[in-house]
C-alpha atoms as a PDB file:
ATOM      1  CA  UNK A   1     -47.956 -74.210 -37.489  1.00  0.00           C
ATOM      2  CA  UNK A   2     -44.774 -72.923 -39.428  1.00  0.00           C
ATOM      3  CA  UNK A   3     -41.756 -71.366 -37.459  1.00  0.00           C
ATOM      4  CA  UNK A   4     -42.333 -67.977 -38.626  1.00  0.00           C
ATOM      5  CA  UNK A   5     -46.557 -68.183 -37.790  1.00  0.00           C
ATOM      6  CA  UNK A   6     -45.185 -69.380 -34.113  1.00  0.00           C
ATOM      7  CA  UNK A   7     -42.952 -66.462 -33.998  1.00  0.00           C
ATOM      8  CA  UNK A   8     -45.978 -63.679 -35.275  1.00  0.00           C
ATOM      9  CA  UNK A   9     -48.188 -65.391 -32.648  1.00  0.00           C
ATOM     10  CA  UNK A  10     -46.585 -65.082 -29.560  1.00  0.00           C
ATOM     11  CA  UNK A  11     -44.007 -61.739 -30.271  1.00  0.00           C
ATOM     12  CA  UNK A  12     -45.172 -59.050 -27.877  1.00  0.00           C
ATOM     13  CA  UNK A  13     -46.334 -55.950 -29.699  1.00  0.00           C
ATOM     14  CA  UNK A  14     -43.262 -53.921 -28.463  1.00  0.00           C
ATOM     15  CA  UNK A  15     -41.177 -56.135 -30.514  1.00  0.00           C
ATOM     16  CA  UNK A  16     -42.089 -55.060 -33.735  1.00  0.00           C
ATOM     17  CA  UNK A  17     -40.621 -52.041 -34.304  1.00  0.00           C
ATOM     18  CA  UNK A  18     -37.292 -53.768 -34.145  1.00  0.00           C
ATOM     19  CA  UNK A  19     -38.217 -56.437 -36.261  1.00  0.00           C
ATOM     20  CA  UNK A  20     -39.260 -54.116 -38.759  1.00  0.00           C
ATOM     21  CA  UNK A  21     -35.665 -52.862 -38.772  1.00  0.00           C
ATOM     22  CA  UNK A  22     -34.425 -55.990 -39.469  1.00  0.00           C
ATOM     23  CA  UNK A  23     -36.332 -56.887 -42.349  1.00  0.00           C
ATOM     24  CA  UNK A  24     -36.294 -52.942 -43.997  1.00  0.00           C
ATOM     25  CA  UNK A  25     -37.060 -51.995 -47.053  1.00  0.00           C
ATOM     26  CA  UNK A  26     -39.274 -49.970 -45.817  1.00  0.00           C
ATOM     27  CA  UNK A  27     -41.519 -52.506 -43.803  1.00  0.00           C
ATOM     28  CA  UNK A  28     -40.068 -50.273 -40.566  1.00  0.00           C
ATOM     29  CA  UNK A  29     -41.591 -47.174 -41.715  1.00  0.00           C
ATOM     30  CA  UNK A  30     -45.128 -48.915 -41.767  1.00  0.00           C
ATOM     31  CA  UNK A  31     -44.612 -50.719 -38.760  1.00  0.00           C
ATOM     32  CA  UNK A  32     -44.145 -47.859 -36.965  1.00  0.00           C
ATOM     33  CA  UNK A  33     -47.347 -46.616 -38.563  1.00  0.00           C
ATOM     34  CA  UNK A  34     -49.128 -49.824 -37.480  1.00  0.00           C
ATOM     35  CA  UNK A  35     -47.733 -49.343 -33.849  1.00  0.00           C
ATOM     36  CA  UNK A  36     -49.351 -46.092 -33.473  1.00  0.00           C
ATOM     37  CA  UNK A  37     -52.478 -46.737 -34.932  1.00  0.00           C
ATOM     38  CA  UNK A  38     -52.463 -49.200 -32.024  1.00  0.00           C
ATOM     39  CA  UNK A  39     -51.718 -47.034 -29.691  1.00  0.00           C
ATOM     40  CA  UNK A  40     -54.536 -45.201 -31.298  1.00  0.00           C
ATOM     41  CA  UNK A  41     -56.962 -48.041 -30.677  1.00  0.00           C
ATOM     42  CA  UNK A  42     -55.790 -48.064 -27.018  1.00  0.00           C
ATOM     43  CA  UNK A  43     -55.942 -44.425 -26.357  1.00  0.00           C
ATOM     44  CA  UNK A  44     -58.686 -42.735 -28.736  1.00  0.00           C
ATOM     45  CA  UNK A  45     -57.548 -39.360 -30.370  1.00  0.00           C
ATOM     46  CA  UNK A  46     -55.192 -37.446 -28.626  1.00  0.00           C
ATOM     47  CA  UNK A  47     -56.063 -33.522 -28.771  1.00  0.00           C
ATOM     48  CA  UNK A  48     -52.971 -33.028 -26.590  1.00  0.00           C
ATOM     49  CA  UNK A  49     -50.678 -35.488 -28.883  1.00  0.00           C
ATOM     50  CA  UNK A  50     -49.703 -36.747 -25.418  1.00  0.00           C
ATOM     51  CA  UNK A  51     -50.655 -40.818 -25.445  1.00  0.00           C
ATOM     52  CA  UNK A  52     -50.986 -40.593 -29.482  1.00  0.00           C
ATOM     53  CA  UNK A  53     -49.993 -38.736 -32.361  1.00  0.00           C
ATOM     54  CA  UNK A  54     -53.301 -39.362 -34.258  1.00  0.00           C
ATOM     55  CA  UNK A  55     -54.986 -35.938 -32.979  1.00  0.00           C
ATOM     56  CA  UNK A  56     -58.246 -36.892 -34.966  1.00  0.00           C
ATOM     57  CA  UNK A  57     -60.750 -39.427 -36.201  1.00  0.00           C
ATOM     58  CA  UNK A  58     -59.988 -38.368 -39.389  1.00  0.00           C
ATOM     59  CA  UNK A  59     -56.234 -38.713 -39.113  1.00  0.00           C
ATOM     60  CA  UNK A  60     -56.300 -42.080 -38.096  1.00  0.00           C
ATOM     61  CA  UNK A  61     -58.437 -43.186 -40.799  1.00  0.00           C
ATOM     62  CA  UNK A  62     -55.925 -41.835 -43.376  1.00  0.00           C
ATOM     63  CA  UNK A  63     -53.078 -43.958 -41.783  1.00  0.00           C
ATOM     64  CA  UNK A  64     -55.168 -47.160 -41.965  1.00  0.00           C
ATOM     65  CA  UNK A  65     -56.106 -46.161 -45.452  1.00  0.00           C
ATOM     66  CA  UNK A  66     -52.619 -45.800 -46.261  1.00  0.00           C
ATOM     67  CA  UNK A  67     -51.467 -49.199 -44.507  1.00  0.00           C
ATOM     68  CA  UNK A  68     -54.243 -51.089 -46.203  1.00  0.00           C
ATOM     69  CA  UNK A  69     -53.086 -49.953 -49.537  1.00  0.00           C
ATOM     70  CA  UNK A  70     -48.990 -50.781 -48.797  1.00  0.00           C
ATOM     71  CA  UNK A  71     -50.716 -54.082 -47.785  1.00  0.00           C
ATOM     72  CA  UNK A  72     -52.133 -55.197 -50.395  1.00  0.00           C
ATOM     73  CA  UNK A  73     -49.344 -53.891 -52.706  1.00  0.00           C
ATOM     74  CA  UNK A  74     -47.278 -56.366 -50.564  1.00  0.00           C
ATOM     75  CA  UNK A  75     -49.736 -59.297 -50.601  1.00  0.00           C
ATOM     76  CA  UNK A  76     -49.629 -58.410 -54.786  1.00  0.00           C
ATOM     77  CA  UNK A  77     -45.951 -58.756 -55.022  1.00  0.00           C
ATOM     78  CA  UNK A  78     -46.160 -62.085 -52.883  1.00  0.00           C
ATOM     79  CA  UNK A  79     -48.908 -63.417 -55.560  1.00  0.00           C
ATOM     80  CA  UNK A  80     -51.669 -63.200 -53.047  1.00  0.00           C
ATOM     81  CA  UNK A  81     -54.096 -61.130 -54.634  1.00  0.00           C
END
């Protein structure tokens, strides 16, 4: 296993919003995003927006839409498409 595959395997989730800083370019925008589409997962929708922000179904369903498409615009610059 490489270094960096190491370090994505054992880093705790609440870890990744600071990594995210660290690399930029906006990677920490849609790391947030992926950290509260987790929370998400954890916590269902949120009417009250007061253990997640996604209020609906439908809202988190946009989000992953959107994160699937930065994705694979990433994977596409990287040659992996």
């Amino acid at each position: 296993m490489k270094g960096v595959d190491w370090i994505i395997a054992i880093m705790p989730a609440t870890l990744l919003n600071q990594v995210g800083q660290v690399i930029g370019d906006k990677i920490d925008v849609y790391t947030n995003l992926a950290l509260l589409l987790h929370s998400y997962q954890h916590n269902d929708p949120d009417s009250q927006d007061i253990l997640c922000p996604c209020l609906t179904e439908g809202s988190a369903k946009y989000d992953i839409i959107i994160l699937l498409r930065v994705v694979n615009e990433l994977l596409k610059e990287k040659g992996f498409s």
